[in-house]
C-alpha atoms as a PDB file:
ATOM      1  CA  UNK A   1      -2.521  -7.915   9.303  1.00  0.00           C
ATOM      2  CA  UNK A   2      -4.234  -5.556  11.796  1.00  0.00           C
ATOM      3  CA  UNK A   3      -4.429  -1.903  11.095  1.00  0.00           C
ATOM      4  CA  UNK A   4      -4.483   0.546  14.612  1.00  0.00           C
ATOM      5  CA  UNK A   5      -2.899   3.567  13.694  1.00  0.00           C
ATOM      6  CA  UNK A   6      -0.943   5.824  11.239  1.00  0.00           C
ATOM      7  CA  UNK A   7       2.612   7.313  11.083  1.00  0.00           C
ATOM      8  CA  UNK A   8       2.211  11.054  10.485  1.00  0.00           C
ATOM      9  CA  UNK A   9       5.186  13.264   9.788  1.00  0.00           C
ATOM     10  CA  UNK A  10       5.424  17.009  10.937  1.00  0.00           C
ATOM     11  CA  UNK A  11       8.778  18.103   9.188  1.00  0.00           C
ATOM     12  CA  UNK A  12      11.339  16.058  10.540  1.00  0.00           C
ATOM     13  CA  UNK A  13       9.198  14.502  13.456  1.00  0.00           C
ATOM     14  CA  UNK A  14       7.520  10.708  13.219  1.00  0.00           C
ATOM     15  CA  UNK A  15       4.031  10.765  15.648  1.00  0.00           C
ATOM     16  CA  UNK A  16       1.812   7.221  15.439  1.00  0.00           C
ATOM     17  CA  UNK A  17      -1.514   8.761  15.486  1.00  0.00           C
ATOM     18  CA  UNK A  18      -5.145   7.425  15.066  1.00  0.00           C
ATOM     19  CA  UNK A  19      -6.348   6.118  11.473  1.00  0.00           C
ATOM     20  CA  UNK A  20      -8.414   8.657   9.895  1.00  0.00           C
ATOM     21  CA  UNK A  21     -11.825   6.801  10.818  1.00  0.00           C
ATOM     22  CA  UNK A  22     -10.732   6.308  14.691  1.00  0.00           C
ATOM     23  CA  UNK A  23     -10.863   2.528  14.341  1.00  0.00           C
ATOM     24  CA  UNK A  24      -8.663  -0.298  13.617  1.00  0.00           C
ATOM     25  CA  UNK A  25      -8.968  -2.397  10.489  1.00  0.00           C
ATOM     26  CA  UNK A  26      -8.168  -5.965   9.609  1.00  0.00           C
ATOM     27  CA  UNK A  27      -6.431  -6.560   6.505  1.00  0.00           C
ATOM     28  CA  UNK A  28      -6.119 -10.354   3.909  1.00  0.00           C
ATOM     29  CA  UNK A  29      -2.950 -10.873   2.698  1.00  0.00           C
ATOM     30  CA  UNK A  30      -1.837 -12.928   0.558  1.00  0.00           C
ATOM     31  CA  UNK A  31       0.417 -15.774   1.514  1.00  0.00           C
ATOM     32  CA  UNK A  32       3.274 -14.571  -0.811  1.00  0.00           C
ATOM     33  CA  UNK A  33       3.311 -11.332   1.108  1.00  0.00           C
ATOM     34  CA  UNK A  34       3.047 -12.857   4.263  1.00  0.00           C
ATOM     35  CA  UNK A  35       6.054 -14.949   3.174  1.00  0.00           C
ATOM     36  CA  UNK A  36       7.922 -11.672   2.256  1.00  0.00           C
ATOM     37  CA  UNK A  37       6.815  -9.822   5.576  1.00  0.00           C
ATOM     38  CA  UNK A  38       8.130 -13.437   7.881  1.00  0.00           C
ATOM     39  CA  UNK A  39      11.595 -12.867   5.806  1.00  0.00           C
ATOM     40  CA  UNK A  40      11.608  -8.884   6.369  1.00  0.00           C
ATOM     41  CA  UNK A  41      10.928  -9.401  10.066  1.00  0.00           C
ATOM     42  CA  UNK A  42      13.405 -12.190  10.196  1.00  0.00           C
ATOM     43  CA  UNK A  43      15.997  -9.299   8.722  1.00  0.00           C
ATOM     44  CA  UNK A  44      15.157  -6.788  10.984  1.00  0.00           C
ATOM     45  CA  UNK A  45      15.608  -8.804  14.048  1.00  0.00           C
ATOM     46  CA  UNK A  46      18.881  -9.014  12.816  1.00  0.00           C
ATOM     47  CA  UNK A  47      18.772  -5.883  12.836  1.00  0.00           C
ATOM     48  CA  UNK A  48      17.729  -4.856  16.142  1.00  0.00           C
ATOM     49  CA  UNK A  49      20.196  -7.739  17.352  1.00  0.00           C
ATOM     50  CA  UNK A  50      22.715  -5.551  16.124  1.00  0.00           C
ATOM     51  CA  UNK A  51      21.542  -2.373  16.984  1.00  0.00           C
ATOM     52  CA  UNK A  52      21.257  -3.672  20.471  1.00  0.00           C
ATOM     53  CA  UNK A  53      20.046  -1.050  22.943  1.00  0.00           C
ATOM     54  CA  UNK A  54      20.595   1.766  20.266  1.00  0.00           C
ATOM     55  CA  UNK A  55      17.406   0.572  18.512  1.00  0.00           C
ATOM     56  CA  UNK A  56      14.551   2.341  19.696  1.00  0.00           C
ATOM     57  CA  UNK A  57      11.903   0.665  21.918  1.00  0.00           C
ATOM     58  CA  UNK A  58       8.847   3.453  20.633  1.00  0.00           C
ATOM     59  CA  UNK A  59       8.567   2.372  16.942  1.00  0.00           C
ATOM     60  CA  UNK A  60       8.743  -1.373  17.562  1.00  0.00           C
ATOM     61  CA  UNK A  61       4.999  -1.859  16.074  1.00  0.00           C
ATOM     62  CA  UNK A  62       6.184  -0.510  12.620  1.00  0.00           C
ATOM     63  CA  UNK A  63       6.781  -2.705  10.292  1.00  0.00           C
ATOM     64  CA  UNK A  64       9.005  -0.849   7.661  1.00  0.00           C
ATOM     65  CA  UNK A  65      11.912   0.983   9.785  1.00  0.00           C
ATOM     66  CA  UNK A  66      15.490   1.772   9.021  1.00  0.00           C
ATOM     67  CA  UNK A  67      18.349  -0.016   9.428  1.00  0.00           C
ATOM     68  CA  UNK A  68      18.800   1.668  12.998  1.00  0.00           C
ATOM     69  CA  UNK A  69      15.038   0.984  13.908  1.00  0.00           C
ATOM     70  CA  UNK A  70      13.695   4.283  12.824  1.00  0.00           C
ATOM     71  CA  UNK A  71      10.569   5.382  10.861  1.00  0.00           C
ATOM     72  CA  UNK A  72      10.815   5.231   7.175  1.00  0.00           C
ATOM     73  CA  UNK A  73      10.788   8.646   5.910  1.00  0.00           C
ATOM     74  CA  UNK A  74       8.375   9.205   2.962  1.00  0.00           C
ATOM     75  CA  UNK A  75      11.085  10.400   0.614  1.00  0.00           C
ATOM     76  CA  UNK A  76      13.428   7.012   1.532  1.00  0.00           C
ATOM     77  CA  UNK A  77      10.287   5.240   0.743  1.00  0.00           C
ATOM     78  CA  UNK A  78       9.428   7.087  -2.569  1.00  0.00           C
ATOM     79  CA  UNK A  79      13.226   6.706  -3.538  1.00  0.00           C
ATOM     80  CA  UNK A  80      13.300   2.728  -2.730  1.00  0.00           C
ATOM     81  CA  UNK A  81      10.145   1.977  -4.613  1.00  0.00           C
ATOM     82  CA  UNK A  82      11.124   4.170  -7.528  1.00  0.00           C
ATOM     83  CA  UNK A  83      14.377   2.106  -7.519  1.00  0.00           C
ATOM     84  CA  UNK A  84      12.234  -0.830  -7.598  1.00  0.00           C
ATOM     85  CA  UNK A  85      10.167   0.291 -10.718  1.00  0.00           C
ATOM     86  CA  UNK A  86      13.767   1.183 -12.496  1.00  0.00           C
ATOM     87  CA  UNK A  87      14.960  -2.153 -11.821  1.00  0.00           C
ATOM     88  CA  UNK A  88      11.489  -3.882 -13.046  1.00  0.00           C
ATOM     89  CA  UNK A  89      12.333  -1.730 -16.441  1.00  0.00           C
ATOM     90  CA  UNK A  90       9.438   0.626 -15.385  1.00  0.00           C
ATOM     91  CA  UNK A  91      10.489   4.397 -16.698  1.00  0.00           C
ATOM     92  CA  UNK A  92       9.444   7.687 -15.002  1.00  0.00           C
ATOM     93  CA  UNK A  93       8.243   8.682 -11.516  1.00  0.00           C
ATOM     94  CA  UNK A  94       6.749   5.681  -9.980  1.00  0.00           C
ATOM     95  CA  UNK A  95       6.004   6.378  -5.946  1.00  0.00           C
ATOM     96  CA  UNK A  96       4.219   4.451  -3.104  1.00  0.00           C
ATOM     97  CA  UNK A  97       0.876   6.165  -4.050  1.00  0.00           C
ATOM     98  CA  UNK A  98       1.315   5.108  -7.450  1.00  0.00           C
ATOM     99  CA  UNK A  99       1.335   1.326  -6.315  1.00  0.00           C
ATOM    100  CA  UNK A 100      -2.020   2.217  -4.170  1.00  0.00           C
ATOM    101  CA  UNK A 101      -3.849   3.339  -7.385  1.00  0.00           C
ATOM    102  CA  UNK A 102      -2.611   0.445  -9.674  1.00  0.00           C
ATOM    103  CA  UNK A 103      -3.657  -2.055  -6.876  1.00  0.00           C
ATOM    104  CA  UNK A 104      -7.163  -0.515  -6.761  1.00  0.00           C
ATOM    105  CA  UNK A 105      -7.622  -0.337 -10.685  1.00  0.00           C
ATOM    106  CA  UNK A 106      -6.637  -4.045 -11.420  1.00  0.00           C
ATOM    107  CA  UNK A 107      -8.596  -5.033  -8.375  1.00  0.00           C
ATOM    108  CA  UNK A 108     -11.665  -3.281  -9.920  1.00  0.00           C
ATOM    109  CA  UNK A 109     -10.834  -4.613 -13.512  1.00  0.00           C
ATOM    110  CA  UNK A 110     -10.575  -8.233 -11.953  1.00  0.00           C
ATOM    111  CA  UNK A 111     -14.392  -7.584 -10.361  1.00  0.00           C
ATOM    112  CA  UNK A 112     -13.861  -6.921  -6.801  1.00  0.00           C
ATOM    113  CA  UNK A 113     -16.558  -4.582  -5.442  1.00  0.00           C
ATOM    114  CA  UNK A 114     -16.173  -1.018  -5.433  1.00  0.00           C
ATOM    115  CA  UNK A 115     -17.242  -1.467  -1.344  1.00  0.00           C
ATOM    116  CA  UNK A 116     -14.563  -3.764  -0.978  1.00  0.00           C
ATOM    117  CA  UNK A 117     -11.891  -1.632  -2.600  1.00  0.00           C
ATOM    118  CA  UNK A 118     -12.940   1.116  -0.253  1.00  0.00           C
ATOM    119  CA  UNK A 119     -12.159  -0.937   2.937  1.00  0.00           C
ATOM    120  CA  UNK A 120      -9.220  -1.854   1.751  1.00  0.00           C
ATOM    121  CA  UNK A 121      -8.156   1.525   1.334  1.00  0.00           C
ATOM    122  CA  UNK A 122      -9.436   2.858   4.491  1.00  0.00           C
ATOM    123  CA  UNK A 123     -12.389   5.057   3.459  1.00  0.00           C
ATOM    124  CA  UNK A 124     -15.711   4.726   4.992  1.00  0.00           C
ATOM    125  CA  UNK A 125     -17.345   4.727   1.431  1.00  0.00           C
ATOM    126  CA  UNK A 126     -16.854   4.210  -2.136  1.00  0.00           C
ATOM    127  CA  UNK A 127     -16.790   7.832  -3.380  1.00  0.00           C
ATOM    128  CA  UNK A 128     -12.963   8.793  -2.975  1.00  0.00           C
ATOM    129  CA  UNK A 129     -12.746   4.773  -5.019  1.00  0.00           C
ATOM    130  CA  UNK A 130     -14.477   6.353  -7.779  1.00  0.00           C
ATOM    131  CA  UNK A 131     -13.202   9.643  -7.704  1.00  0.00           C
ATOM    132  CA  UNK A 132      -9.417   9.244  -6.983  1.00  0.00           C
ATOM    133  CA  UNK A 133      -8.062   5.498  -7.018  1.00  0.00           C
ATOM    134  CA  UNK A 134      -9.897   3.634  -9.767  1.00  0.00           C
ATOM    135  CA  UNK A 135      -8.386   3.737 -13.138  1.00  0.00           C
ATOM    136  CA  UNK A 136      -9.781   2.167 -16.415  1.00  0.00           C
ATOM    137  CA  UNK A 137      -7.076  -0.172 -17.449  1.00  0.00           C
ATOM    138  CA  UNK A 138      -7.033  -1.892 -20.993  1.00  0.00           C
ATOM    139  CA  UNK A 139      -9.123  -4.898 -20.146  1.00  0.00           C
ATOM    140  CA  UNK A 140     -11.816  -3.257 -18.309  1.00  0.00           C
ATOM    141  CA  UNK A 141     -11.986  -0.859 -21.593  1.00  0.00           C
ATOM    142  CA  UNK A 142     -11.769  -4.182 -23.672  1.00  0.00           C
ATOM    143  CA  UNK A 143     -14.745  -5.582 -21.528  1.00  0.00           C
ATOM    144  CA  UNK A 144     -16.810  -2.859 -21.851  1.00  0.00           C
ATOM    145  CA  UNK A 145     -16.040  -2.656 -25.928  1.00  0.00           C
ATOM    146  CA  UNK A 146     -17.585  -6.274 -25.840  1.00  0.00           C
ATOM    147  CA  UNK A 147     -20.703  -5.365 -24.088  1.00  0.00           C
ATOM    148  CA  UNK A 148     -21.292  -2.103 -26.486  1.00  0.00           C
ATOM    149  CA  UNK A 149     -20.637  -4.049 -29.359  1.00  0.00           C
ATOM    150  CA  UNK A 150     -23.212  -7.037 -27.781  1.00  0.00           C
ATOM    151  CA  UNK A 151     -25.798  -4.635 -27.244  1.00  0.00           C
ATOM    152  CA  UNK A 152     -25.918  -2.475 -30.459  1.00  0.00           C
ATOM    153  CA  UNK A 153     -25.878  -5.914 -32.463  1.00  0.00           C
ATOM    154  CA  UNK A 154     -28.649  -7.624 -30.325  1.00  0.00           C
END
């Protein structure tokens, strides 16, 4: 999945504008999700069949619209994925955001490089990784228990 720009709200108003680092970005998937995204796209062509010439032509590169070909407002989004988390038995405020910094914690606790993490997630660097997105989860505080232990016994 290729990366070339942002959706960017201004009260009520959807603008596509650049990514924050002016530059497209490539992006692995698994096959699951692709199998997930070939089924969404499948449903919105319905969709836009549908719709017919009420959907509109300027958001066709978005991937996650409305039913009537719109763009996703943040707060339909937040209220869909908290929804989801309900539904998964998950309790409390769960949002989008929430899913980035779980993603980027168990990707860290499973080993994947801090530099890796941070192209993932857009940023030129690994600081905002460290600072904002990684969280020790229980393993990673298990693993690092182990080593402690390892070393003050050696």
């Amino acid at each position: 999945m290729v990366v070339h720009r942002s959706l960017e709200w201004h009260r009520k108003e959807a603008r596509l504008k650049s990514t924050k680092t002016n530059r497209s970005r490539t992006l692995a998937i698994a096959e699951s999700t692709v199998k997930a995204l070939r089924r969404h796209h499948d449903v919105q062509a319905e969709e836009r069949r549908v719709a017919g010439p009420l959907w509109p032509s300027e958001w066709s590169q978005l991937v996650f619209v409305t039913q009537n070909g719109t763009p996703l407002h943040p707060a339909n989004a937040r209220r869909m994925v908290s929804t989801m988390a309900r539904s998964a038995g998950i309790e409390g405020r769960v949002t989008p955001y929430d899913l980035r910094h779980t993603a980027t914690s168990v990707l860290s606790a499973r080993g994947v490089a801090p530099e890796l993490l941070a192209d993932l997630l857009g940023h030129v660097d690994t600081r905002m990784v460290f600072r904002h997105y990684r969280h020790p989860i229980t393993p990673t505080i298990d693993v690092a228990a182990v080593h402690i232990d390892d070393a003050l016994n050696a």
